[in-house]
N, C-alpha and C. Protein backbone atom coordinates (compact mmCIF):
# COMPACT_ATOMS: atom_id res chain seq x y z
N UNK A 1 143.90 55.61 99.70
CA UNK A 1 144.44 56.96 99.66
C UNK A 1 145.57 57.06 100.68
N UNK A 2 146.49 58.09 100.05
CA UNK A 2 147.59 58.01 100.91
C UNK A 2 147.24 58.89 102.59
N UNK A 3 147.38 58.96 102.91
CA UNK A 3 147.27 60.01 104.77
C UNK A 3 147.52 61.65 104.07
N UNK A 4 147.13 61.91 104.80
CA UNK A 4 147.18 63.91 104.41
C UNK A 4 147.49 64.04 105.80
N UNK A 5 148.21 65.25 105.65
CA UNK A 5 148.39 66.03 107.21
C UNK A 5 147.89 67.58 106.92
N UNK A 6 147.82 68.44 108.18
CA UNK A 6 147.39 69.31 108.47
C UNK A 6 148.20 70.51 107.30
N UNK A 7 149.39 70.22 106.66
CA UNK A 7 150.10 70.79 105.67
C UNK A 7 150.24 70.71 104.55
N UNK A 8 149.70 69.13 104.32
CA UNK A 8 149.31 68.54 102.67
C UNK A 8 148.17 69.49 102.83
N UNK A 9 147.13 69.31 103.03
CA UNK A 9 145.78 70.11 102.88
C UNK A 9 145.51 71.68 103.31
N UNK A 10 146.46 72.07 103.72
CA UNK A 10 146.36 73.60 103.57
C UNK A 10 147.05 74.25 102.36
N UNK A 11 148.03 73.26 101.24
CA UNK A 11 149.17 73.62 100.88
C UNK A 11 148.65 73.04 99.53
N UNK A 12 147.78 72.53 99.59
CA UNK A 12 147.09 71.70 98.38
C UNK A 12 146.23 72.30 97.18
N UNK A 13 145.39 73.12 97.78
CA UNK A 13 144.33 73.87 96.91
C UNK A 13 144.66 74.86 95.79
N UNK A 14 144.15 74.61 94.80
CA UNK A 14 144.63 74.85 93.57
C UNK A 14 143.82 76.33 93.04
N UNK A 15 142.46 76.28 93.99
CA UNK A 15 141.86 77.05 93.15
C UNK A 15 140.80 78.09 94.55
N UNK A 16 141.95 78.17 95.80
CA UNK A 16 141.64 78.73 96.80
C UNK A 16 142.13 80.42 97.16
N UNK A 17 140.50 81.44 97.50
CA UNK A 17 141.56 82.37 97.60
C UNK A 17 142.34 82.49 98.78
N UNK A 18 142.91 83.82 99.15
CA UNK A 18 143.64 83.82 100.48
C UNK A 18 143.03 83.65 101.68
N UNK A 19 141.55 84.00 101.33
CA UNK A 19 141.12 84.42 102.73
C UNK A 19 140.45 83.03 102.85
N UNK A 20 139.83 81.95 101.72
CA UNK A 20 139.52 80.74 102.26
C UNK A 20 140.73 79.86 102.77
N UNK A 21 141.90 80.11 102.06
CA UNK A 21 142.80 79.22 103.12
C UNK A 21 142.55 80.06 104.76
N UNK A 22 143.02 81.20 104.48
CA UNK A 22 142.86 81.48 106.14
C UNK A 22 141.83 81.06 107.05
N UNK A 23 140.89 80.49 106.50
CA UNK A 23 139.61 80.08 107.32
C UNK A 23 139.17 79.37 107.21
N UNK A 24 139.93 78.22 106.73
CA UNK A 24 139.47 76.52 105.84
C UNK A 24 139.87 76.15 107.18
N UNK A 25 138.52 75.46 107.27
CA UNK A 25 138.07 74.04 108.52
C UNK A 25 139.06 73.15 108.13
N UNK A 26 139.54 72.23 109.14
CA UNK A 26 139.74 70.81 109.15
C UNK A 26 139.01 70.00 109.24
N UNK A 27 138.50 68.77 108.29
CA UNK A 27 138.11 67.90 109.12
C UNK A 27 138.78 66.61 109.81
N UNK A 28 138.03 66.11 110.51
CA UNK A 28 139.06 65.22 111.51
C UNK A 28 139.59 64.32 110.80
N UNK A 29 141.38 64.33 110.49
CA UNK A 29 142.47 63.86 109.96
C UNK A 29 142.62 62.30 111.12
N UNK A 30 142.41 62.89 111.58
CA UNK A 30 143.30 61.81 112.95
C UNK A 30 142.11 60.38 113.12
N UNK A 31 140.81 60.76 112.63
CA UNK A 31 139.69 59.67 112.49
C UNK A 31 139.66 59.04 111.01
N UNK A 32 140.18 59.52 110.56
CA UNK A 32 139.92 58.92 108.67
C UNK A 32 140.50 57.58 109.01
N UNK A 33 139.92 56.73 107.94
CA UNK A 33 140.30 55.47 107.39
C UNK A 33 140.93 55.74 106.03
N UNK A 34 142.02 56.32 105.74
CA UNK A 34 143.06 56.64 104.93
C UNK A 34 142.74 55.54 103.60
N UNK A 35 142.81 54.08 104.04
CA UNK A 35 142.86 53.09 102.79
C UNK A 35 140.88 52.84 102.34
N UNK A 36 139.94 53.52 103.11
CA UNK A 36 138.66 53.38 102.39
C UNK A 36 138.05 54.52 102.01
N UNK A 37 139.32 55.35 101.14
CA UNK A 37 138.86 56.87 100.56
C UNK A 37 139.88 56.89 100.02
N UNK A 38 139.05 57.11 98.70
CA UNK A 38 139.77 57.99 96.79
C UNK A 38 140.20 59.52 97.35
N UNK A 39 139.19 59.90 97.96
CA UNK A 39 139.55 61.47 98.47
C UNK A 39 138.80 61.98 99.77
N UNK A 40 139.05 62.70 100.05
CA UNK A 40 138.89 63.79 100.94
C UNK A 40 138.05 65.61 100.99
N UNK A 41 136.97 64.46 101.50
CA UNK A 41 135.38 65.52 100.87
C UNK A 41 135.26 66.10 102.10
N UNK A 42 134.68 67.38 102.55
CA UNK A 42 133.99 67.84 103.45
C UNK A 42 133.36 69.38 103.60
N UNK A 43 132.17 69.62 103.97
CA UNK A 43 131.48 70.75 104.10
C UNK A 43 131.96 71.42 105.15
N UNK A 44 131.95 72.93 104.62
CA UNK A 44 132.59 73.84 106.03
C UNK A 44 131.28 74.39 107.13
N UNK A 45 131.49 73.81 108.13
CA UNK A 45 130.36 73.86 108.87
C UNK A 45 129.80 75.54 109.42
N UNK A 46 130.95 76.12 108.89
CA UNK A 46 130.69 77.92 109.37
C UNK A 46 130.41 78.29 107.80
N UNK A 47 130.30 77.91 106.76
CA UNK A 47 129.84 78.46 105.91
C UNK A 47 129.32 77.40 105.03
N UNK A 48 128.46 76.73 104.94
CA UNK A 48 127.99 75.62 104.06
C UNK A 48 127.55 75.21 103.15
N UNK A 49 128.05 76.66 102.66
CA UNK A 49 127.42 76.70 100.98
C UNK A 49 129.05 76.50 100.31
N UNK A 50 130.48 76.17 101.43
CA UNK A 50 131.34 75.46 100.41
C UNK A 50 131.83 73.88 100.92
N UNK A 51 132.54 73.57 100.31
CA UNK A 51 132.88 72.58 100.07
C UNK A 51 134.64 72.20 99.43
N UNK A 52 135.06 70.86 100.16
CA UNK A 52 136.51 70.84 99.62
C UNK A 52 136.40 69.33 99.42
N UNK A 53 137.53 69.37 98.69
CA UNK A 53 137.70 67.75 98.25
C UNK A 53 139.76 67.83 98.10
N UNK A 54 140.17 67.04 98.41
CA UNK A 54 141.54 66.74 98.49
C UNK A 54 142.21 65.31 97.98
N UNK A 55 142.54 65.35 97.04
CA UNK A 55 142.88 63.75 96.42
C UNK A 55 144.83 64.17 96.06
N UNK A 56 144.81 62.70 96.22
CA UNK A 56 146.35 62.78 95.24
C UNK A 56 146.13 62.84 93.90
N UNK A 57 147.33 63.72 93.10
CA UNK A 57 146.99 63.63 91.80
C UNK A 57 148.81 63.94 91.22
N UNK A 58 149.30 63.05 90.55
CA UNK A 58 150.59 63.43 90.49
C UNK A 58 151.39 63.05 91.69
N UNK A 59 151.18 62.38 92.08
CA UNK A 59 152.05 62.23 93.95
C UNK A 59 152.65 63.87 94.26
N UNK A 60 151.10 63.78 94.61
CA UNK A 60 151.20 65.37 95.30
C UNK A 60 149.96 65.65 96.11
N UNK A 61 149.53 66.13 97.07
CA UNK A 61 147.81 66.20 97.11
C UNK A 61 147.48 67.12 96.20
N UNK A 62 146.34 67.89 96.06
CA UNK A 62 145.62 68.26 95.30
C UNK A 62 144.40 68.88 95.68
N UNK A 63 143.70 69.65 96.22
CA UNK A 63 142.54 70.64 96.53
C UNK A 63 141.80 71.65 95.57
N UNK A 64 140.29 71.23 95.66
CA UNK A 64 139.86 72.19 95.29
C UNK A 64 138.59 72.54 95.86
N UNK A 65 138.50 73.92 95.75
CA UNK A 65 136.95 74.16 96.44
C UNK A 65 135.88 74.48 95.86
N UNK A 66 134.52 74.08 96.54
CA UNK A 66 133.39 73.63 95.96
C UNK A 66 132.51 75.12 96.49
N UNK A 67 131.55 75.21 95.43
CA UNK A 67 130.16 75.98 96.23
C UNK A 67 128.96 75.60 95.55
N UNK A 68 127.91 74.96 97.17
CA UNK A 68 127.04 74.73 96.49
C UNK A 68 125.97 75.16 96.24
N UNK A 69 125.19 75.05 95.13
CA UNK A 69 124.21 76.18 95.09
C UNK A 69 123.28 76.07 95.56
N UNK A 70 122.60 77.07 95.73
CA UNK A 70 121.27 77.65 96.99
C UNK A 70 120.40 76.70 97.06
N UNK A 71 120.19 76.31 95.77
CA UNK A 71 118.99 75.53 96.37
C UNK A 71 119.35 73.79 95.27
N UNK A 72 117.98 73.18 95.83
CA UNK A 72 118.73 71.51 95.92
C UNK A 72 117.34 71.31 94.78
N UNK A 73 117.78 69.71 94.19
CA UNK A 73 117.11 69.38 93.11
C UNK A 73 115.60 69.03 93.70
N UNK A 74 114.75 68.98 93.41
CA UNK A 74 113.10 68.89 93.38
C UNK A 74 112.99 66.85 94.17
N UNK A 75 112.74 67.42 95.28
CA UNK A 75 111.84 66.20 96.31
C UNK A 75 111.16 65.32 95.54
N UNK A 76 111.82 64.02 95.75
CA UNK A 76 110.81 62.83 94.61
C UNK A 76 111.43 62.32 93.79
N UNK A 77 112.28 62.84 93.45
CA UNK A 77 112.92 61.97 92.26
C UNK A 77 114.14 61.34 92.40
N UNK A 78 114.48 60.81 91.68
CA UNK A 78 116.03 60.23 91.99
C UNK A 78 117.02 61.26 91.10
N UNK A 79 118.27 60.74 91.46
CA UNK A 79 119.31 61.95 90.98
C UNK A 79 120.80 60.97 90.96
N UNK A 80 121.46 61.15 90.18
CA UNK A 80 123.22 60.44 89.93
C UNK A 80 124.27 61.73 90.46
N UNK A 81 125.05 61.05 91.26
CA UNK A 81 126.15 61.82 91.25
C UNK A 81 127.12 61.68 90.33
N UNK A 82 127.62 62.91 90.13
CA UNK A 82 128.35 62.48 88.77
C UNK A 82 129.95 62.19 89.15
N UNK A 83 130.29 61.82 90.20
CA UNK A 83 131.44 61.41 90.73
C UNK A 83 131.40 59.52 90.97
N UNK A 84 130.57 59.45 91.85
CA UNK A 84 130.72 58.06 92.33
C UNK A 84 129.45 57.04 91.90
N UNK A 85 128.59 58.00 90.88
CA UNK A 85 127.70 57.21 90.05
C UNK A 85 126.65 56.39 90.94
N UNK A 86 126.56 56.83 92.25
CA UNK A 86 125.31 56.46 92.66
C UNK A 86 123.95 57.02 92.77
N UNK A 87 123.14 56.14 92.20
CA UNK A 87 121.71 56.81 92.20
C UNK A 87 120.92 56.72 93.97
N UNK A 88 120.36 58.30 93.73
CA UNK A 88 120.15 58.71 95.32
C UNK A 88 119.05 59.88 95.14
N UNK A 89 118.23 59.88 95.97
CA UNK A 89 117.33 60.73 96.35
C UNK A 89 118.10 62.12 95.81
N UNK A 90 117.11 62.97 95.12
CA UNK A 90 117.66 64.09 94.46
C UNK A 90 118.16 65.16 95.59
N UNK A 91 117.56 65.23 96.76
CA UNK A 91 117.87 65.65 98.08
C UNK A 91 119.33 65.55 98.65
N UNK A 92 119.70 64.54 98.51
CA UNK A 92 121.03 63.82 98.46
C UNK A 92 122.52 64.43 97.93
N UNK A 93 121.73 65.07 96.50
CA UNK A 93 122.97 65.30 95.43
C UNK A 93 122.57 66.93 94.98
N UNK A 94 123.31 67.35 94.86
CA UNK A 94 123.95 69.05 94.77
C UNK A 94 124.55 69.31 93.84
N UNK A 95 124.35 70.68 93.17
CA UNK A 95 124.84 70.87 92.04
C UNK A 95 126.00 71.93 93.00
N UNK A 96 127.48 71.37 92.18
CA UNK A 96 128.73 71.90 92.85
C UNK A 96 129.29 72.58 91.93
N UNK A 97 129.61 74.22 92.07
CA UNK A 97 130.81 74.99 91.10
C UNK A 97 131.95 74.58 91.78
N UNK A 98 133.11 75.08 91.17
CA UNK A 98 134.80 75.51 91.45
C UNK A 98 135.69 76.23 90.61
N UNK A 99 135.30 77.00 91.40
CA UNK A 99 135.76 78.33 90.26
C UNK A 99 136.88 77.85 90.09
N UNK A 100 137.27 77.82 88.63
CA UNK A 100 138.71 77.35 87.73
C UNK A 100 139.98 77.91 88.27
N UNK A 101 140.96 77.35 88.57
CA UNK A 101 142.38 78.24 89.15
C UNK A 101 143.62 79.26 88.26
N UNK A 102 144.00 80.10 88.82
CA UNK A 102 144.27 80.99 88.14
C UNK A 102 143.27 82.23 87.73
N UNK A 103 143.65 82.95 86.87
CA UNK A 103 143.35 84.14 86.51
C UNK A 103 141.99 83.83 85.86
N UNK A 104 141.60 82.72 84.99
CA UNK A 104 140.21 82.24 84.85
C UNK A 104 139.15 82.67 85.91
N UNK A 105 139.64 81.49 87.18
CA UNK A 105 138.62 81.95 88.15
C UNK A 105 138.86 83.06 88.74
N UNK A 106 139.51 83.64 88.89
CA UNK A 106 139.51 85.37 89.37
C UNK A 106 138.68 85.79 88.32
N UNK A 107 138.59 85.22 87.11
CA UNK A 107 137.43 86.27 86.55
C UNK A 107 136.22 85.89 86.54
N UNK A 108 135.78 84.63 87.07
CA UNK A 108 134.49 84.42 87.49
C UNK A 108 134.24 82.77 86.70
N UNK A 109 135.44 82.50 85.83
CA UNK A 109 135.08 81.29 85.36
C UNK A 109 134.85 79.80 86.09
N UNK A 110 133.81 78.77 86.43
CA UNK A 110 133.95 78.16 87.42
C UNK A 110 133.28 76.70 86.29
N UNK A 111 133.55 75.11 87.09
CA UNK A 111 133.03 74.70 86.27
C UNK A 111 132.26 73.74 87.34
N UNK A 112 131.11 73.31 86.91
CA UNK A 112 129.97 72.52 87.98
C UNK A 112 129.37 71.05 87.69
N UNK A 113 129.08 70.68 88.75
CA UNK A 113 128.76 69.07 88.53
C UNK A 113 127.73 68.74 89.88
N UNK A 114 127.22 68.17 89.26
CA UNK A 114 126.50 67.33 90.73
C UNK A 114 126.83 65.96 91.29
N UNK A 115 127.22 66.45 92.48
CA UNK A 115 128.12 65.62 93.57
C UNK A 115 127.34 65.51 94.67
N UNK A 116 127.53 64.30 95.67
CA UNK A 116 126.75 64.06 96.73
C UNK A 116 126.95 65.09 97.55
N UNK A 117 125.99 65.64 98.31
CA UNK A 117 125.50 66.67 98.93
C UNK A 117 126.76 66.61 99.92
N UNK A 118 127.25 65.87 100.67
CA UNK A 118 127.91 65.12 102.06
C UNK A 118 129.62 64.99 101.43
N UNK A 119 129.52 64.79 99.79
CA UNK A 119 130.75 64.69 99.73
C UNK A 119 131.52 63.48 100.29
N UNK A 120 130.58 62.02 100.65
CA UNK A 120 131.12 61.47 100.82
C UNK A 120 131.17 60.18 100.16
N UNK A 121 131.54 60.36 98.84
CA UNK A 121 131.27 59.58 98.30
C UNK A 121 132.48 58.04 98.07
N UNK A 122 132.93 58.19 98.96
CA UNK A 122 133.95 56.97 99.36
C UNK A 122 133.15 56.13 99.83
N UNK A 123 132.54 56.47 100.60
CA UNK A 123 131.63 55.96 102.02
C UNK A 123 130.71 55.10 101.41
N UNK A 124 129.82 56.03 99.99
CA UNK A 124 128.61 55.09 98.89
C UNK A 124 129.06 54.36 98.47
N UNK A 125 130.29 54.13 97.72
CA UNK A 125 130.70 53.37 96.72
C UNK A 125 131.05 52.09 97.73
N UNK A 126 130.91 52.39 99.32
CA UNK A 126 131.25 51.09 99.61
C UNK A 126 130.01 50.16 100.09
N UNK A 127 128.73 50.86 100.01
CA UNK A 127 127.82 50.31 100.84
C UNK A 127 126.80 49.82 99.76
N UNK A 128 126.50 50.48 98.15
CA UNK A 128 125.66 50.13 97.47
C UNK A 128 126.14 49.85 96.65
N UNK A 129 125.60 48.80 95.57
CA UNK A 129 124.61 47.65 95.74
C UNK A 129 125.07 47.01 96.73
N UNK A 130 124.31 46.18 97.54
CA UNK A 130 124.41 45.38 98.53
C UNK A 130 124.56 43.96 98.15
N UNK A 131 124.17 43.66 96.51
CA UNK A 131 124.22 42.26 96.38
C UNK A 131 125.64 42.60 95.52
N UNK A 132 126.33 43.23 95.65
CA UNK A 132 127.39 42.99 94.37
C UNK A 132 128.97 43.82 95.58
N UNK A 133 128.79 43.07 96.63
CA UNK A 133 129.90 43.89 97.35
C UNK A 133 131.45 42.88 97.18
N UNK A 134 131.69 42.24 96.67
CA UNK A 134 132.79 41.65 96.24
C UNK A 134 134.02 42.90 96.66
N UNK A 135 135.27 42.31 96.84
CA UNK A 135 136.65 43.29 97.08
C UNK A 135 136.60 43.88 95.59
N UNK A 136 136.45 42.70 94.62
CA UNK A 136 136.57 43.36 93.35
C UNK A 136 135.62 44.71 92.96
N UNK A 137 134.64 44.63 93.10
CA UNK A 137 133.55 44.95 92.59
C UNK A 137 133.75 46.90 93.62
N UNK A 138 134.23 46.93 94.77
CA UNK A 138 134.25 47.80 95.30
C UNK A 138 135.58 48.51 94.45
N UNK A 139 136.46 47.95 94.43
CA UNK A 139 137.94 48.11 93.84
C UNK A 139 137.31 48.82 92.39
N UNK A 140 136.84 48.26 91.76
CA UNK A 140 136.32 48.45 90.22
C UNK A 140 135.47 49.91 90.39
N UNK A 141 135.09 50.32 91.39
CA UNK A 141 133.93 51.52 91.78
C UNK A 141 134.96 52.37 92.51
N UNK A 142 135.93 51.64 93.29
CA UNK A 142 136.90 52.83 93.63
C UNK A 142 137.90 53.54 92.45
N UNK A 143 138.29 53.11 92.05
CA UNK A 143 139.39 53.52 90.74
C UNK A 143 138.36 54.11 89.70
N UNK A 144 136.80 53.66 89.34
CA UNK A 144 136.64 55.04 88.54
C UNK A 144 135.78 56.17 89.01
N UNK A 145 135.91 56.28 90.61
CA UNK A 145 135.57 57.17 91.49
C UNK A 145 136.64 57.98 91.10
N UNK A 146 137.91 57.89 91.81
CA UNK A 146 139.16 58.48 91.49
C UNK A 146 139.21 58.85 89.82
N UNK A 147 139.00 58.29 88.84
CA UNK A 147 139.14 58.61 87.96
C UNK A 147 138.60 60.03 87.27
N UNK A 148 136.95 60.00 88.06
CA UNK A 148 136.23 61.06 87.87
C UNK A 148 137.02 61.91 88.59
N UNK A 149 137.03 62.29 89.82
CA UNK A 149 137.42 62.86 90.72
C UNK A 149 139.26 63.73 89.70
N UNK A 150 140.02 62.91 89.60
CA UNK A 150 141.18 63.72 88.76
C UNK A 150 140.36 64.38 87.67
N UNK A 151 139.67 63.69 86.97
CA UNK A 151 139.60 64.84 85.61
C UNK A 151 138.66 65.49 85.81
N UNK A 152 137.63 65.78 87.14
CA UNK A 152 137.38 66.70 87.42
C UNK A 152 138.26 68.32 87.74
N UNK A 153 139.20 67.70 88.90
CA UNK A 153 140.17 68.37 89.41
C UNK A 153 140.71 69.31 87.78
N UNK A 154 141.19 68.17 87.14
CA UNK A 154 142.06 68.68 85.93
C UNK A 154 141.33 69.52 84.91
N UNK A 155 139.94 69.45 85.11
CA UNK A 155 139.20 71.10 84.83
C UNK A 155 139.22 72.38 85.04
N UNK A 156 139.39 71.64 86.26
CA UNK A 156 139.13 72.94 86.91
C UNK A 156 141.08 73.69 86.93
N UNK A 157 141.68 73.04 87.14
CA UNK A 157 142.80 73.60 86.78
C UNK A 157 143.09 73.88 85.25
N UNK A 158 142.64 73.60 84.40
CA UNK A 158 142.81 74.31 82.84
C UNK A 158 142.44 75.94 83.24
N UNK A 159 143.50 76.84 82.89
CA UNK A 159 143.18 77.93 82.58
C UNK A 159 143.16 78.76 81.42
N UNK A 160 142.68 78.00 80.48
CA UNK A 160 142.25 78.23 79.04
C UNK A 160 140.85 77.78 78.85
């Protein structure tokens, strides 16, 4: 992933209202490992029921925001994220809206998926399976990380 600055990511969000830009957290820019992340996930620690994600899309960044809902999938079972396709304790993974951009989501239209709780799903795709960690094999899990990740995005921006 390319570097974001403090202006790509305020300037990015597609489907943010005014008052969440005015009060959208950073997270720490200046610590990322830029080349071992598709995107740019993180929970707002003053309100934690949202969530942002920031990818390039178009050589442009790209933002959208997440909310997750109240309560989490049932203790015990396993669960897929539907981004980075790892299977994980249902605890783990969260069912995520984003309300659609434009006049859609002003009217309440939003569309949802379950995504790792942490949002960090750069981080999974590099650590599991443990017997299959090849450059390739991570490479092959990064690109259709990203892949999900845009035509997610590109949902949520349809305003039809």
């Amino acid at each position: 992933m390319k570097p974001l600055t403090e202006q790509d990511i305020r300037s990015s969000f597609v489907n943010a209202t005014e008052e969440q830009l005015a009060r959208l957290p950073l997270p720490g820019i200046h610590e990322t490992l830029w080349d071992e992340r598709e995107f740019l996930g993180w929970r707002d620690p003053q309100a934690p029921h949202l969530g942002y994600i920031v990818h390039w899309m178009h050589e442009r960044p790209t933002g959208i925001v997440l909310r997750a809902a109240a309560g989490g999938l049932r203790p015990g079972i396993a669960a897929m994220c539907s981004l980075c396709h790892s299977s994980q304790p249902a605890t783990q993974v969260r069912m995520f809206s984003a309300p659609r951009a434009g006049e859609a989501g002003r009217n309440g239209n939003t569309v949802g998926s379950y995504i790792c709780d942490d949002l960090a799903c750069s981080l999974l795709i590099r650590i599991v399976p443990p017997h299959a960690q090849s450059a390739e094999h991570i490479a092959e899990r990064a690109d259709a990380l990203l892949a999900r990740v845009r035509s997610f995005t590109a949902t949520v921006m349809k305003t039809a």
